[in-house]
PDB file of N, CA and C in Angstrom:
ATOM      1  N   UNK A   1      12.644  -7.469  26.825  1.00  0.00           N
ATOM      2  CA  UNK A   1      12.025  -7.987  25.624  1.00  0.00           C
ATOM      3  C   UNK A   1      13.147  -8.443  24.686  1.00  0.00           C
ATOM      4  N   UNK A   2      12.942  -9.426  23.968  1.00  0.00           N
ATOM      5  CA  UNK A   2      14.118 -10.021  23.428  1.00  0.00           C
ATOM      6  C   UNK A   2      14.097  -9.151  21.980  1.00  0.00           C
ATOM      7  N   UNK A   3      15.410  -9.682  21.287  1.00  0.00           N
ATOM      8  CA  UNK A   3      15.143  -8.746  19.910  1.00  0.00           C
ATOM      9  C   UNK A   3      14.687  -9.117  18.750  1.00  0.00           C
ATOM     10  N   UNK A   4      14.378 -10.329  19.204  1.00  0.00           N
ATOM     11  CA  UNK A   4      13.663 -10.807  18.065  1.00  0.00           C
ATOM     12  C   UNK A   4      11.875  -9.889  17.917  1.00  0.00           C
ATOM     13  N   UNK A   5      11.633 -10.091  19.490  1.00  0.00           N
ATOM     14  CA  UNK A   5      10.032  -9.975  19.440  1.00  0.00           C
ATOM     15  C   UNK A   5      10.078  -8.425  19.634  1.00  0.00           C
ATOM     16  N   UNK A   6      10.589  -7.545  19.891  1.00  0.00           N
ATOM     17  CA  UNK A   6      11.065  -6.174  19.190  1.00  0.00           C
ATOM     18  C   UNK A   6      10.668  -6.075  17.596  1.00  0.00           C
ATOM     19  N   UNK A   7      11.399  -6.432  17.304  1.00  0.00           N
ATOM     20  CA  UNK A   7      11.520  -6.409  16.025  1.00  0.00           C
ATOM     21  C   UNK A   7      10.090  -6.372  14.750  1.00  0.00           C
ATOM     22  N   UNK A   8       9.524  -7.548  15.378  1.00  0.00           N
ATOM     23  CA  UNK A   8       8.057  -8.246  14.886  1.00  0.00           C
ATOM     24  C   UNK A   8       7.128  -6.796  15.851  1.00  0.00           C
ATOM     25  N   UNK A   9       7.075  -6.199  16.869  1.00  0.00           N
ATOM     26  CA  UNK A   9       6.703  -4.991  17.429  1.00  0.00           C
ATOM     27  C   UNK A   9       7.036  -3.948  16.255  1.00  0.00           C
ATOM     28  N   UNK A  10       7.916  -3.322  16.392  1.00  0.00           N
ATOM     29  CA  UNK A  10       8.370  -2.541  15.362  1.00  0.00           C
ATOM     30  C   UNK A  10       7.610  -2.706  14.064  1.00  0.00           C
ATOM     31  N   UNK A  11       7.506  -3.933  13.411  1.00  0.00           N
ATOM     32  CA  UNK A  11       7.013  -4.311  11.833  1.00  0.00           C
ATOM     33  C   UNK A  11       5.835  -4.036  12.047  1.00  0.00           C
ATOM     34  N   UNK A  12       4.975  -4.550  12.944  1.00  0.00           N
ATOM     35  CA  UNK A  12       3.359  -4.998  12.930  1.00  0.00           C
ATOM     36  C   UNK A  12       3.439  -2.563  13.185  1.00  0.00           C
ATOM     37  N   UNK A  13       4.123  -1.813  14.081  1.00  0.00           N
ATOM     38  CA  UNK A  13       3.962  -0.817  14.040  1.00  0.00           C
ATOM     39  C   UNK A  13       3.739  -0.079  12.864  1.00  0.00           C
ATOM     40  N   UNK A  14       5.100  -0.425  12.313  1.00  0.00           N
ATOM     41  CA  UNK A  14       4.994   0.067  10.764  1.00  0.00           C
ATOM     42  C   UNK A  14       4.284  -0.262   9.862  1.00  0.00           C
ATOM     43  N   UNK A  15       3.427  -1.124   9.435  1.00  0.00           N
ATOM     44  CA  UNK A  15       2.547  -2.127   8.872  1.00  0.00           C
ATOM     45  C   UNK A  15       1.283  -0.920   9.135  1.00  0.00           C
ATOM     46  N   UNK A  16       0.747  -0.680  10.724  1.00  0.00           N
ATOM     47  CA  UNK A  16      -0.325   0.416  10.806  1.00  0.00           C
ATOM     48  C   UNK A  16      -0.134   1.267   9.821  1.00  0.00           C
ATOM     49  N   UNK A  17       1.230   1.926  10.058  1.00  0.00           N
ATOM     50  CA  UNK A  17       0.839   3.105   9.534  1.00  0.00           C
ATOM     51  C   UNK A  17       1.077   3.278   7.823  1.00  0.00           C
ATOM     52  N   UNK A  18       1.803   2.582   7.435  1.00  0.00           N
ATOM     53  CA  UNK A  18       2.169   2.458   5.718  1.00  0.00           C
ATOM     54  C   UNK A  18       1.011   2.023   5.340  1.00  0.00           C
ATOM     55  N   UNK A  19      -0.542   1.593   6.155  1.00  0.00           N
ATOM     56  CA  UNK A  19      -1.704   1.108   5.865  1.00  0.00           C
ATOM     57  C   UNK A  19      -2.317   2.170   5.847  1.00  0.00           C
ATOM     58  N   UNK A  20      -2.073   3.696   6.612  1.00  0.00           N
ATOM     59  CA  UNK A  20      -3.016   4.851   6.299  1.00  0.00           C
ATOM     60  C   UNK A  20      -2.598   5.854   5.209  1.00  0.00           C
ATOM     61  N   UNK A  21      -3.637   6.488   4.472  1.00  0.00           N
ATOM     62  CA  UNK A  21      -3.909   6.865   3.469  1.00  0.00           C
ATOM     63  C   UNK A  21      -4.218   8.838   3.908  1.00  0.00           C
ATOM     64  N   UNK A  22      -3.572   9.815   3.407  1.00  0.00           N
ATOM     65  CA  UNK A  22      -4.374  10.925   3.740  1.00  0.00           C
ATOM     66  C   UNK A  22      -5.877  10.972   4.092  1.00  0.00           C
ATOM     67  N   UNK A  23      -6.622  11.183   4.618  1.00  0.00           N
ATOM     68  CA  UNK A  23      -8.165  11.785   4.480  1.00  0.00           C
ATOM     69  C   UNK A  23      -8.484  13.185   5.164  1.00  0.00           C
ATOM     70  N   UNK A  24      -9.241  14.135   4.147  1.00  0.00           N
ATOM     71  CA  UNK A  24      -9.610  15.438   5.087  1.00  0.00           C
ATOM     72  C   UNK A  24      -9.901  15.581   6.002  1.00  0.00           C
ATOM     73  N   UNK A  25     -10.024  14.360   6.924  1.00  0.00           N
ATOM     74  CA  UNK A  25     -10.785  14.512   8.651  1.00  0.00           C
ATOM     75  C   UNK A  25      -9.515  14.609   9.170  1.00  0.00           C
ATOM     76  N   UNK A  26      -8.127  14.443   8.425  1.00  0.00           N
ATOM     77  CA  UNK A  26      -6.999  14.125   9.204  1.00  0.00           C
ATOM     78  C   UNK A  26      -6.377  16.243   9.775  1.00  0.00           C
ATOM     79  N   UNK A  27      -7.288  17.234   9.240  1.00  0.00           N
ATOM     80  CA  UNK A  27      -6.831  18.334   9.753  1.00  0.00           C
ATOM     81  C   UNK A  27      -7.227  18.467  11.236  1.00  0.00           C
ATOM     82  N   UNK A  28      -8.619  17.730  11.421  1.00  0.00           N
ATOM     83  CA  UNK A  28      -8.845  17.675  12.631  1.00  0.00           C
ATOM     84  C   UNK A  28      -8.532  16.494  13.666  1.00  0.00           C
ATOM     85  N   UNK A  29      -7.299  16.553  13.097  1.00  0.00           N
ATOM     86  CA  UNK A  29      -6.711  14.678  13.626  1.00  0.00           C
ATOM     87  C   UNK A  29      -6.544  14.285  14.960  1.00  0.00           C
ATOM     88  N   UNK A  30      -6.876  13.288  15.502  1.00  0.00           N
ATOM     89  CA  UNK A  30      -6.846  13.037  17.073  1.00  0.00           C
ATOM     90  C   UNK A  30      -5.471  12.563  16.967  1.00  0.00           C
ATOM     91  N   UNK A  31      -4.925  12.516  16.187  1.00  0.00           N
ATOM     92  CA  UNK A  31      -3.503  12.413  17.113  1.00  0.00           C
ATOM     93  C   UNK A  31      -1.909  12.595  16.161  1.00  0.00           C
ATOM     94  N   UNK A  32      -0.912  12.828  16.533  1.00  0.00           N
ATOM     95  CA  UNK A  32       0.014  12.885  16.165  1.00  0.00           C
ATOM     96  C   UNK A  32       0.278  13.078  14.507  1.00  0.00           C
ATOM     97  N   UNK A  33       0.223  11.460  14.037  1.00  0.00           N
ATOM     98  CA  UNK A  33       0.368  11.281  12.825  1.00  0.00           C
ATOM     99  C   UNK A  33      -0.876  11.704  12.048  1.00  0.00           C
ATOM    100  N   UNK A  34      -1.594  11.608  12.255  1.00  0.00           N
ATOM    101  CA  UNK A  34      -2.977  12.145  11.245  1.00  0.00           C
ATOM    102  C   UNK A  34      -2.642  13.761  11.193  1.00  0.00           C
ATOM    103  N   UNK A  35      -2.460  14.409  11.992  1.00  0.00           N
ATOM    104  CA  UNK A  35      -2.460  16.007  12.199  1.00  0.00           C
ATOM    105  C   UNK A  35      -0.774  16.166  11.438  1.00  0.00           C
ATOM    106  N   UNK A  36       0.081  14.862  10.946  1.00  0.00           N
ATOM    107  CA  UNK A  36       1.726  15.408  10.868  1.00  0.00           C
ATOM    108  C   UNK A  36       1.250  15.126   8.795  1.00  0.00           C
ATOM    109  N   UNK A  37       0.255  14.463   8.975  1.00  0.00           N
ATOM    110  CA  UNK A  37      -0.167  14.195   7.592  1.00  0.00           C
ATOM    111  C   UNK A  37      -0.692  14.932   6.454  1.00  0.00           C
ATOM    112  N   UNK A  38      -1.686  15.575   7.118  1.00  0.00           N
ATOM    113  CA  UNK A  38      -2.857  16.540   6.990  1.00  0.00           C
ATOM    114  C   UNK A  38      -1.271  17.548   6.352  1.00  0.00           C
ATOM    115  N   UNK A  39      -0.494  17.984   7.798  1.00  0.00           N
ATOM    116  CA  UNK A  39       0.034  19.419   7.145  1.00  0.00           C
ATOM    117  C   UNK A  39       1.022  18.904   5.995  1.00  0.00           C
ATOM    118  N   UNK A  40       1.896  17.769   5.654  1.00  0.00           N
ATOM    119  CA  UNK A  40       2.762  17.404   4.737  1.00  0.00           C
ATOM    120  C   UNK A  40       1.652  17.430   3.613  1.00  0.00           C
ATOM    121  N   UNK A  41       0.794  16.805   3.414  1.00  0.00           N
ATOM    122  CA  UNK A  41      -0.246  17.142   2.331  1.00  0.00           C
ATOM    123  C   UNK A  41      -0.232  18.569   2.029  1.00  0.00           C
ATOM    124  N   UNK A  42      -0.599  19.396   2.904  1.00  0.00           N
ATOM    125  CA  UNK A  42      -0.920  20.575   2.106  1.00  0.00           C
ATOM    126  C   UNK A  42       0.442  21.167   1.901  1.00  0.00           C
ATOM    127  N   UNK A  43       1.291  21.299   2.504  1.00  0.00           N
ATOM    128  CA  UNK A  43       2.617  21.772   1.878  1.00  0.00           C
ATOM    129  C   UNK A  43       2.778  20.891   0.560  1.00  0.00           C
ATOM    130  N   UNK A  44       2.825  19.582   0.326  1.00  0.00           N
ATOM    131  CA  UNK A  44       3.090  19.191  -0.898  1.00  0.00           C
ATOM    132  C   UNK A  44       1.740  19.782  -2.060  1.00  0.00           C
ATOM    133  N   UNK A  45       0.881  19.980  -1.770  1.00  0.00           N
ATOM    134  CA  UNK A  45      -0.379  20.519  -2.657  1.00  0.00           C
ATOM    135  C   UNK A  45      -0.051  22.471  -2.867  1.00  0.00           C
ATOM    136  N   UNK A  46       0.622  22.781  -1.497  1.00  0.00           N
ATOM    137  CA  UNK A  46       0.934  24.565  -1.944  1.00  0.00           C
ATOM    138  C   UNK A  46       1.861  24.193  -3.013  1.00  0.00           C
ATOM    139  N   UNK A  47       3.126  23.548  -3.446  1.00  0.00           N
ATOM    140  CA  UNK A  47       4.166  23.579  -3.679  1.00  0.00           C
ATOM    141  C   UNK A  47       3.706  23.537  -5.435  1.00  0.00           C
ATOM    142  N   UNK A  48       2.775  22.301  -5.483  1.00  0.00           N
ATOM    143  CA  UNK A  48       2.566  21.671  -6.541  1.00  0.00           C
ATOM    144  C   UNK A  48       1.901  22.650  -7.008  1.00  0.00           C
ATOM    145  N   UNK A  49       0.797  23.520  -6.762  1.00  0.00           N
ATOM    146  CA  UNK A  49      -0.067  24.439  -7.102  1.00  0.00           C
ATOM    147  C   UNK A  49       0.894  25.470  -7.354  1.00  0.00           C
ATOM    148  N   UNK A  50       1.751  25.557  -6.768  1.00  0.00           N
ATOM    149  CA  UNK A  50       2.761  27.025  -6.951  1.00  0.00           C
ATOM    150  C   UNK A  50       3.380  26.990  -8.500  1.00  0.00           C
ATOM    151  N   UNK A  51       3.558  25.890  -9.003  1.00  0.00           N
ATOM    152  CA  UNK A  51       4.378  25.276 -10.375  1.00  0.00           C
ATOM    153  C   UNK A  51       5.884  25.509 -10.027  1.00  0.00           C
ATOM    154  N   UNK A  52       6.031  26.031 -10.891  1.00  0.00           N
ATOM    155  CA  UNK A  52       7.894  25.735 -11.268  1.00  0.00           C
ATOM    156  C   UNK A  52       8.509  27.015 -10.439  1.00  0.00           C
ATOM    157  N   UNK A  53      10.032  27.202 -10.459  1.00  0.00           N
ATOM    158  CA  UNK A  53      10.427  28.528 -10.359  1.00  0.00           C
ATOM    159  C   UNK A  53      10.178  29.381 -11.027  1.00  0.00           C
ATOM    160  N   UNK A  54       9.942  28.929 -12.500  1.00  0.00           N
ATOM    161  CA  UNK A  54       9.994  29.681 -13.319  1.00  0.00           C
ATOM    162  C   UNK A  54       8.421  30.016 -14.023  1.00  0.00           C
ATOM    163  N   UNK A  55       8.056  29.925 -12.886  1.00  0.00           N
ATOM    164  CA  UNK A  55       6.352  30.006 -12.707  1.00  0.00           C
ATOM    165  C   UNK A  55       5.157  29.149 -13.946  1.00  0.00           C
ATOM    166  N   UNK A  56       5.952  28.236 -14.278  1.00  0.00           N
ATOM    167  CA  UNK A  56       5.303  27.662 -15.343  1.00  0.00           C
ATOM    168  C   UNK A  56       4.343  26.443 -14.567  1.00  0.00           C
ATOM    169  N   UNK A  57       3.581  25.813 -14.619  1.00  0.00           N
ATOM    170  CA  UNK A  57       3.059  24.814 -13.795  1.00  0.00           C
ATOM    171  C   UNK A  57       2.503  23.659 -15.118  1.00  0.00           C
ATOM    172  N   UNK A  58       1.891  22.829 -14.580  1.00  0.00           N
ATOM    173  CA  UNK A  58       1.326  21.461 -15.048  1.00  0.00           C
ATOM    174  C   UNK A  58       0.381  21.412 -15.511  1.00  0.00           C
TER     175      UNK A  58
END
């Protein structure tokens, strides 16, 4: 495959996925990235819920 049309592969790849959005069906995710999503969400939602070190929150 040449590297040009690689390349345009690669983009149109990345293009999918910078097009998906969290959704709660993604805990029960059929595949990879939906299920790698789901858990970065809730670690960023424990973290945020946790507040500060200094236990102060938002």
């Amino acid at each position: 495959m040449p590297k040009n049309q690689k390349n345009k592969v690669d983009l149109e790849d990345s293009r999918k996925i910078a097009e998906k959005n969290y959704h709660p069906s993604f805990y029960q995710g059929k595949n990879q990235f939906e299920q790698g999503l789901a858990e970065t969400h809730e670690q960023v939602s424990d973290d945020y819920a946790e507040g500060t070190i200094d236990q102060k929150s938002d």
